[in-house]
Structures are given as C-alpha cells and as structure tokens.
PDB file of N, CA and C in Angstrom:
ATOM      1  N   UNK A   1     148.436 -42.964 136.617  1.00  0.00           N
ATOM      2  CA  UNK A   1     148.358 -42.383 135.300  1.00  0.00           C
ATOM      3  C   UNK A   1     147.840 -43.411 134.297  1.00  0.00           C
ATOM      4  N   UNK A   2     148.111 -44.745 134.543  1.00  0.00           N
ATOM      5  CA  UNK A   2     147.769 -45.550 133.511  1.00  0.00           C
ATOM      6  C   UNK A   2     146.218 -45.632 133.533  1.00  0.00           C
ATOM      7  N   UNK A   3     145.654 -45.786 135.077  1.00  0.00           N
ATOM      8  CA  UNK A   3     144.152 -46.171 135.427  1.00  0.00           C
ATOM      9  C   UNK A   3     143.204 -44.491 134.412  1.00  0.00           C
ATOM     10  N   UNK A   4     143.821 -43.627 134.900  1.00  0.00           N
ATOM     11  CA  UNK A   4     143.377 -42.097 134.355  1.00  0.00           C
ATOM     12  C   UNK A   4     143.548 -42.543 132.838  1.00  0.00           C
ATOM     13  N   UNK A   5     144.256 -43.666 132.480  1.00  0.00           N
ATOM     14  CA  UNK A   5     144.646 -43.304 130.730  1.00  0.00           C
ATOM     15  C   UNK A   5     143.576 -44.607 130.091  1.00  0.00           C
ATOM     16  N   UNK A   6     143.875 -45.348 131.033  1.00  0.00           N
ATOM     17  CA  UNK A   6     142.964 -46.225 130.710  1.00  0.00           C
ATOM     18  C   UNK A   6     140.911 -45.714 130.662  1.00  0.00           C
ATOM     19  N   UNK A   7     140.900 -45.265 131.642  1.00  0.00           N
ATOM     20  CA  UNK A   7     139.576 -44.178 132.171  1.00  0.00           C
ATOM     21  C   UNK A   7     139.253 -43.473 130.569  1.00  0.00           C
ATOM     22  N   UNK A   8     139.928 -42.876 130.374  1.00  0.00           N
ATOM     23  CA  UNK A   8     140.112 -41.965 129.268  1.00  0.00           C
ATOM     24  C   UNK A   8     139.369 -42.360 127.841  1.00  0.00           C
ATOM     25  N   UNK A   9     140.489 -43.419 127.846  1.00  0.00           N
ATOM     26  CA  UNK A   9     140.279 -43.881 126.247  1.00  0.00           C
ATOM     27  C   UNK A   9     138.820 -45.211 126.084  1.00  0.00           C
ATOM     28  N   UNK A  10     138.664 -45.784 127.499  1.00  0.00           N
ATOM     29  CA  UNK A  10     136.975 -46.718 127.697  1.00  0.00           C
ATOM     30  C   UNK A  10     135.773 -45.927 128.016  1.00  0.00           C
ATOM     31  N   UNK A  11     136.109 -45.167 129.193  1.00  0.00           N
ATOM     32  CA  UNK A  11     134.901 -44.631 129.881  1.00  0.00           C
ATOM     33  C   UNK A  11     134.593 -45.495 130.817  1.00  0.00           C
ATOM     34  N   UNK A  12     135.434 -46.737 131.018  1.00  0.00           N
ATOM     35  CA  UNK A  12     134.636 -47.553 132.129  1.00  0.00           C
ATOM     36  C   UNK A  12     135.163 -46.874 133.663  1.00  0.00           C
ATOM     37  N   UNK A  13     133.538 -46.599 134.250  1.00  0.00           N
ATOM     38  CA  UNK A  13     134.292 -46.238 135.872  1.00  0.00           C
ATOM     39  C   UNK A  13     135.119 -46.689 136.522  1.00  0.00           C
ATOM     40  N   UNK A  14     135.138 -48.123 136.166  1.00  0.00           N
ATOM     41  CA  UNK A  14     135.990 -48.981 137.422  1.00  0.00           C
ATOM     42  C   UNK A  14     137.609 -48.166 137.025  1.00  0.00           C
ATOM     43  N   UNK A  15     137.865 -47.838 135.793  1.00  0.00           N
ATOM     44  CA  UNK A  15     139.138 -47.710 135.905  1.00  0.00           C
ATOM     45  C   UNK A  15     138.906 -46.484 136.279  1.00  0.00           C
ATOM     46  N   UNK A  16     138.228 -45.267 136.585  1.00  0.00           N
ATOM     47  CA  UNK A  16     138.590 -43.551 137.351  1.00  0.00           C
ATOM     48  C   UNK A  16     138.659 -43.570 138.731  1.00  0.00           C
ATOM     49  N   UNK A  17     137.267 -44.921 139.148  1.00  0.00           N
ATOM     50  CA  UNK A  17     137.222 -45.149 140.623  1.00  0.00           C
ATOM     51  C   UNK A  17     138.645 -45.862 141.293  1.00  0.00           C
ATOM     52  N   UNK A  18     139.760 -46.516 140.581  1.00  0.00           N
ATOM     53  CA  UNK A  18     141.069 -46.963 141.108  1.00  0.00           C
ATOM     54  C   UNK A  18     142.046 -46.067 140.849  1.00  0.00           C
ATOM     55  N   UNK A  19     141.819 -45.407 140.054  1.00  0.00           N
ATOM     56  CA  UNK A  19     142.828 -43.926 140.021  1.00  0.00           C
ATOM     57  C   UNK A  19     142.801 -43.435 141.035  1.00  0.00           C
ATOM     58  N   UNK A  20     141.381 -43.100 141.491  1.00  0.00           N
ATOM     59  CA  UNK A  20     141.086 -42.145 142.456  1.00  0.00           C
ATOM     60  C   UNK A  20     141.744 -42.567 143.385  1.00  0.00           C
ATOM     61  N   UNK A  21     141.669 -43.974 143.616  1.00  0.00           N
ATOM     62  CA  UNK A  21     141.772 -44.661 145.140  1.00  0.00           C
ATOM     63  C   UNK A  21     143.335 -44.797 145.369  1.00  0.00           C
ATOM     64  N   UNK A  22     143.946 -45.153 143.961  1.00  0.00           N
ATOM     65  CA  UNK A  22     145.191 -44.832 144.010  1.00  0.00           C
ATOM     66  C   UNK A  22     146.285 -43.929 144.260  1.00  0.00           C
ATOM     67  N   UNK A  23     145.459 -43.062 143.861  1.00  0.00           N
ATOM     68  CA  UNK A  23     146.180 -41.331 144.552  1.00  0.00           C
ATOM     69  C   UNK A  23     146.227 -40.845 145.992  1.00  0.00           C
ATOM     70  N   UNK A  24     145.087 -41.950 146.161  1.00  0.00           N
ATOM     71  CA  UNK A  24     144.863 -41.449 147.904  1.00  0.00           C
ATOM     72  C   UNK A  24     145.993 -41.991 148.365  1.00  0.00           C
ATOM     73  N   UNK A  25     147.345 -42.938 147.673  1.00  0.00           N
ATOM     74  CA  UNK A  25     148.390 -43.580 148.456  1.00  0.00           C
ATOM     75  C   UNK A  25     149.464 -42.124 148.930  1.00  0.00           C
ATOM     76  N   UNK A  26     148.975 -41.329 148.184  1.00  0.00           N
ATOM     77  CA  UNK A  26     150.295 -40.092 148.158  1.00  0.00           C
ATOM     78  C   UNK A  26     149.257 -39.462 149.634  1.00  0.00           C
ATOM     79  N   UNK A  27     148.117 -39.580 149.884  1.00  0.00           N
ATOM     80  CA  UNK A  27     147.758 -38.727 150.805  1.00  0.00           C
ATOM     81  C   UNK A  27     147.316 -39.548 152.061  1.00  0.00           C
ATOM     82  N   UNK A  28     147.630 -40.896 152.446  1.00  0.00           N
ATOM     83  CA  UNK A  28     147.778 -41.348 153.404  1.00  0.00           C
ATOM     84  C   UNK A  28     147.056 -42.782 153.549  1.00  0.00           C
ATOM     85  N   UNK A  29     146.515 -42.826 152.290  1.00  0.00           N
ATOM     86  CA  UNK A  29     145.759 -44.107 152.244  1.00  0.00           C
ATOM     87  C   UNK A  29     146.858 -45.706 151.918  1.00  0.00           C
ATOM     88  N   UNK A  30     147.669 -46.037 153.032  1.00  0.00           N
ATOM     89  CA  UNK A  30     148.986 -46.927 152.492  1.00  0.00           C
ATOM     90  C   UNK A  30     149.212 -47.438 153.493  1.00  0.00           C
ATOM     91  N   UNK A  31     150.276 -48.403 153.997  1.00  0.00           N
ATOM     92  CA  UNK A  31     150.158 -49.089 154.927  1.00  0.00           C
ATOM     93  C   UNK A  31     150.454 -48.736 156.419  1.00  0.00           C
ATOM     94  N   UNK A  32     151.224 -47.647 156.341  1.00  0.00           N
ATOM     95  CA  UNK A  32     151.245 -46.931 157.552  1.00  0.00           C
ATOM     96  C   UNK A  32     150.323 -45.764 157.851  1.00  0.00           C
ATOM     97  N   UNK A  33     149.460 -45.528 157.040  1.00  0.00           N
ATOM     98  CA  UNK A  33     148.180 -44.530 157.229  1.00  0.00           C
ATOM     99  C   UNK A  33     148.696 -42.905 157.251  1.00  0.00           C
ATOM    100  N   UNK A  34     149.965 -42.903 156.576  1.00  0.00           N
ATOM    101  CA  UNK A  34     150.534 -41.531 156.828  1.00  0.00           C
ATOM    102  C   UNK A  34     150.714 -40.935 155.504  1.00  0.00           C
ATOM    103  N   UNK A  35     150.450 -39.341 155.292  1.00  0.00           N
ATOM    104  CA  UNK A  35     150.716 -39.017 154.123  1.00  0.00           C
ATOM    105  C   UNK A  35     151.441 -38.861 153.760  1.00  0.00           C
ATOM    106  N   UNK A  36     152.287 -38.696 152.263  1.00  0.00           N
ATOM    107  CA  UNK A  36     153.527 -38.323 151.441  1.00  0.00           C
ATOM    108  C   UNK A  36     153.648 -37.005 151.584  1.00  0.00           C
ATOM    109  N   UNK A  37     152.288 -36.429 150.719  1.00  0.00           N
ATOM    110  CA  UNK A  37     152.384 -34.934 150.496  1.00  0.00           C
ATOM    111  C   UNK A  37     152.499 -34.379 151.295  1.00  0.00           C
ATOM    112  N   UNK A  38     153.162 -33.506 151.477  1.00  0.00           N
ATOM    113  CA  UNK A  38     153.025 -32.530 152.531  1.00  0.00           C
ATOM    114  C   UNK A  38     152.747 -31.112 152.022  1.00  0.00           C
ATOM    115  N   UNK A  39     151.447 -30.864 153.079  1.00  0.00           N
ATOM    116  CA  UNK A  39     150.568 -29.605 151.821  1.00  0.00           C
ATOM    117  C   UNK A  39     151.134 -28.308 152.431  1.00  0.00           C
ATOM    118  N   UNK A  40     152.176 -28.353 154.085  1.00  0.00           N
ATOM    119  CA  UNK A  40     151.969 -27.187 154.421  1.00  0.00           C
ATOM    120  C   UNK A  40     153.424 -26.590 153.398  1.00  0.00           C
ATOM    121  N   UNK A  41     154.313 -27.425 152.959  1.00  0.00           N
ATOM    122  CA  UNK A  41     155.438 -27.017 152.398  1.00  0.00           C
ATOM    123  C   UNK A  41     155.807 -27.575 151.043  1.00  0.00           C
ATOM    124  N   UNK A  42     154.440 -28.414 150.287  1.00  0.00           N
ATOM    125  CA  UNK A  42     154.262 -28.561 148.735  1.00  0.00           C
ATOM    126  C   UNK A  42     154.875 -30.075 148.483  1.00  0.00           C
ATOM    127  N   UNK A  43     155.859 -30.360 149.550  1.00  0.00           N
ATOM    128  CA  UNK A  43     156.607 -31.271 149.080  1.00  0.00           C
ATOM    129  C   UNK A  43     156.448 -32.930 149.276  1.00  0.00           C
ATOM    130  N   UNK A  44     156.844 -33.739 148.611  1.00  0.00           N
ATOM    131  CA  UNK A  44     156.489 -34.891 148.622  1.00  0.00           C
ATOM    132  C   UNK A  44     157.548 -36.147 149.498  1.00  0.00           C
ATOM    133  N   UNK A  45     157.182 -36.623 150.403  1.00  0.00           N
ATOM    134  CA  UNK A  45     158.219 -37.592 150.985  1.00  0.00           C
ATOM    135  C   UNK A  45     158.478 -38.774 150.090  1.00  0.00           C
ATOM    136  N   UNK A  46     159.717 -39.391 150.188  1.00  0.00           N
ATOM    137  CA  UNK A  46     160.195 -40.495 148.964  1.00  0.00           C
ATOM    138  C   UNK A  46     159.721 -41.589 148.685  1.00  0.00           C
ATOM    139  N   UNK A  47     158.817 -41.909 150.236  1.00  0.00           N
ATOM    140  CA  UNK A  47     158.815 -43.578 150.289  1.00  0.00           C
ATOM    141  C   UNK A  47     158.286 -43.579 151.383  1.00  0.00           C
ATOM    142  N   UNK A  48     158.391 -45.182 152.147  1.00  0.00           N
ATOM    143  CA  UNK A  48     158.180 -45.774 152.872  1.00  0.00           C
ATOM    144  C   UNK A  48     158.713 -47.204 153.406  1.00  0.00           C
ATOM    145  N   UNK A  49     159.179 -46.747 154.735  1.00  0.00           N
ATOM    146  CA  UNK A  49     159.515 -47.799 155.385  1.00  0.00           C
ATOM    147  C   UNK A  49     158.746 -48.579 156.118  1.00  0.00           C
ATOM    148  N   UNK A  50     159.209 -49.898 156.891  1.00  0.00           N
ATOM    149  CA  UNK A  50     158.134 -50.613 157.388  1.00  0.00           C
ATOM    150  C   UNK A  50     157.699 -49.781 158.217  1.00  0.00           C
ATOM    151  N   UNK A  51     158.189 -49.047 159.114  1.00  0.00           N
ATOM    152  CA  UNK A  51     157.853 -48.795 160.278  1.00  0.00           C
ATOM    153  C   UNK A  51     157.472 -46.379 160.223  1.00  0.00           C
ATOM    154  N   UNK A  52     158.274 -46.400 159.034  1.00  0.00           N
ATOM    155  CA  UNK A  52     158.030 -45.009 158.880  1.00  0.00           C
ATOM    156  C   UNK A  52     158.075 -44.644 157.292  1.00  0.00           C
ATOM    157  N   UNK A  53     157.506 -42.959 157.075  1.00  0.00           N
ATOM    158  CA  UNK A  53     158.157 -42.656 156.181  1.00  0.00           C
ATOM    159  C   UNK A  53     159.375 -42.370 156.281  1.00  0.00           C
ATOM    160  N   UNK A  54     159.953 -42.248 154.663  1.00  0.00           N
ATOM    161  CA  UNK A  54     161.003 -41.394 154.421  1.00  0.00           C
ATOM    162  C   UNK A  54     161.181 -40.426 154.294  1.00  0.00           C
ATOM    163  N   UNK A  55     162.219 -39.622 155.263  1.00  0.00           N
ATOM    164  CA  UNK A  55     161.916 -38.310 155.232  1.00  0.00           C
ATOM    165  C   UNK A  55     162.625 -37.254 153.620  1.00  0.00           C
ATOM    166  N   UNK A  56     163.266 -37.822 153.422  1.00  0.00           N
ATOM    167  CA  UNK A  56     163.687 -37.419 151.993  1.00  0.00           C
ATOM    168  C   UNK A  56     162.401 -36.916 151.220  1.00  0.00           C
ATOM    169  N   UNK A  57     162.803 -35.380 150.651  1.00  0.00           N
ATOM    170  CA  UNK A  57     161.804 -34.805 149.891  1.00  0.00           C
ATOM    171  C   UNK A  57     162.462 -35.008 148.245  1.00  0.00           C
ATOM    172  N   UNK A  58     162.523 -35.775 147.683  1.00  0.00           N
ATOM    173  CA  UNK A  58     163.230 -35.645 146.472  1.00  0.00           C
ATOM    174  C   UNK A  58     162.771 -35.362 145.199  1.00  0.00           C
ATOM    175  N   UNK A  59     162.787 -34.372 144.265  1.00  0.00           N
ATOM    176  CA  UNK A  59     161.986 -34.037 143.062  1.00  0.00           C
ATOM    177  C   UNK A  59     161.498 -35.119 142.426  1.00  0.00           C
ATOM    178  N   UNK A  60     162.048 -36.576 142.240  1.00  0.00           N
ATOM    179  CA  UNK A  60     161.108 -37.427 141.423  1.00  0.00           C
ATOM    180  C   UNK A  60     159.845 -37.857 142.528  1.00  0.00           C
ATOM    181  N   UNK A  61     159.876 -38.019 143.600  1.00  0.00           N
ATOM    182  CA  UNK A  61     158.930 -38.006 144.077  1.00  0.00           C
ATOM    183  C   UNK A  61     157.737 -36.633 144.301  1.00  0.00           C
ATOM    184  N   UNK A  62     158.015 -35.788 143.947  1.00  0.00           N
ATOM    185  CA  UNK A  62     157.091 -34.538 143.915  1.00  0.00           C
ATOM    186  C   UNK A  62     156.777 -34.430 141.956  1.00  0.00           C
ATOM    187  N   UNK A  63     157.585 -34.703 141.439  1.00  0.00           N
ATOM    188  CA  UNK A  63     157.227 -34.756 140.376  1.00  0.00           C
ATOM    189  C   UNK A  63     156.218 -36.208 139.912  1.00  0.00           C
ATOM    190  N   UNK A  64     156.055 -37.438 140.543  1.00  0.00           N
ATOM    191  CA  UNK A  64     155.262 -38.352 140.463  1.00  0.00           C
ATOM    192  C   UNK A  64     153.926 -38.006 141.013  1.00  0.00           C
ATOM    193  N   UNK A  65     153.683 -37.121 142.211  1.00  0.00           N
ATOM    194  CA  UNK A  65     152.903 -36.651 142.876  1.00  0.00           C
ATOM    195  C   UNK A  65     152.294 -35.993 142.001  1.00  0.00           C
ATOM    196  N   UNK A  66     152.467 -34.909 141.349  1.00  0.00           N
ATOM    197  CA  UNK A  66     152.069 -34.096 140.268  1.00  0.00           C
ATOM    198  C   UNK A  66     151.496 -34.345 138.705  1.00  0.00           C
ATOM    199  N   UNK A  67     152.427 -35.255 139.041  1.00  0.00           N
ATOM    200  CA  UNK A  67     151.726 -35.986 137.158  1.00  0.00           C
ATOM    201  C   UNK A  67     150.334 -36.318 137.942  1.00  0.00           C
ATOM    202  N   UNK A  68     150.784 -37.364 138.569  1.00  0.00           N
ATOM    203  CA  UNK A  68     149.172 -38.261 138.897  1.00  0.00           C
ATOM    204  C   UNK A  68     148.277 -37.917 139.411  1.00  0.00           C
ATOM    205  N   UNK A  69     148.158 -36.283 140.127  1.00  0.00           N
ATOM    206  CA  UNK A  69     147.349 -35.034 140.908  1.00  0.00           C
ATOM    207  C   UNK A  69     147.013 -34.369 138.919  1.00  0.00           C
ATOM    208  N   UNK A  70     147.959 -34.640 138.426  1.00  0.00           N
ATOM    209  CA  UNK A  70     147.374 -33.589 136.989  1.00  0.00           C
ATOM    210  C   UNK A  70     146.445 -34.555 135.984  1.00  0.00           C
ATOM    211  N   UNK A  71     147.239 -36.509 136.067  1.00  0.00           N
ATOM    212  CA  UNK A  71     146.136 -36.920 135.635  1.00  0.00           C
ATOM    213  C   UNK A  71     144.859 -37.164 136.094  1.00  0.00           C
ATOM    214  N   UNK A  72     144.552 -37.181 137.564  1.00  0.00           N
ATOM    215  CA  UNK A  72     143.446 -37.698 137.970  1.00  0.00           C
ATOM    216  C   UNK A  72     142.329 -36.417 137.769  1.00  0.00           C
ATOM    217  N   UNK A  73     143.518 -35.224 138.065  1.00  0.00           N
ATOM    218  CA  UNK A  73     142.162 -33.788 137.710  1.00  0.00           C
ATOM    219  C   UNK A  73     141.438 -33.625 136.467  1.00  0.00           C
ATOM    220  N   UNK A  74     142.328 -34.628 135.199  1.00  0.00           N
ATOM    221  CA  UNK A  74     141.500 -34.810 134.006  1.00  0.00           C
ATOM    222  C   UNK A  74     140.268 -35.527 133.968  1.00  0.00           C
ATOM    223  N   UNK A  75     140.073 -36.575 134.676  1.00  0.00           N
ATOM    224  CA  UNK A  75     139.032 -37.358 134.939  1.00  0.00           C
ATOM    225  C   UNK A  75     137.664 -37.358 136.192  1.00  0.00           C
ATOM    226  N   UNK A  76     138.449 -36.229 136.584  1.00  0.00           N
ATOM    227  CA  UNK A  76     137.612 -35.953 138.255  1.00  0.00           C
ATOM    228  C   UNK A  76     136.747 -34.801 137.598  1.00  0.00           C
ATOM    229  N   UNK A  77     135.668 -34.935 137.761  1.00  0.00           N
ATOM    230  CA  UNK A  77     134.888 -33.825 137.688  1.00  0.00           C
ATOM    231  C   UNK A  77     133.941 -33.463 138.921  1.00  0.00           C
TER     232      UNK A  77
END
C-alpha cells in the first residue's frame, strides 16, 4: 500500500513496478513458492513458516490481502 501510495502521489514506475511485485508475495512469489490466497475458497493463509505455510485463515490476514489487491487495482491499468 505504501509503494501504490507512493506510485500515486510521483508517478515514478519504479514505485507501481514493486507494488506489483510485492503482491505477488500473497500469491506465491515468497520463500517457499506457495500461495497465501486461496482463490478456490477466498481466503487468505496467516503466514509462513520455515518449512510451510500457516494454515490459519484469519480475517487480518484476508483483510491485508484485500487492501493491497484494492490498492494495487488503483495503479494497474
């Protein structure tokens, strides 16, 4: 949200192109290569362990998912 806010108020790409890249952490781009979101049931996993996710679906994590899916759609065209 900050890179999208930052994006916003410069116009410089570099900050929309690390938003972007940053969001990809919720969809599998992270150190275990696995996604958060889960699209077939909306919901967002909590975290990450060394070796796995967490299976905990907990609203601040679906609600972090969402802000930063609502800021990046401001800047994505």
């Amino acid at each position: 949200m900050a890179l999208a806010t930052a994006y916003d108020i410069t116009q410089d790409e570099r900050y929309r192109k690390l938003a972007s890249v940053c969001f990809t952490w919720f969809l599998g781009n992270n150190s275990l290569g696995m996604p958060l979101y889960d699209h077939k049931n909306g919901g967002c996993y909590d975290g990450l362990h060394p070796d796995r996710i967490n299976l905990n679906q907990g609203a601040e994590s679906l609600i972090s998912y969402l802000l930063a899916r609502l800021a990046l759609s401001k800047i994505l065209v």
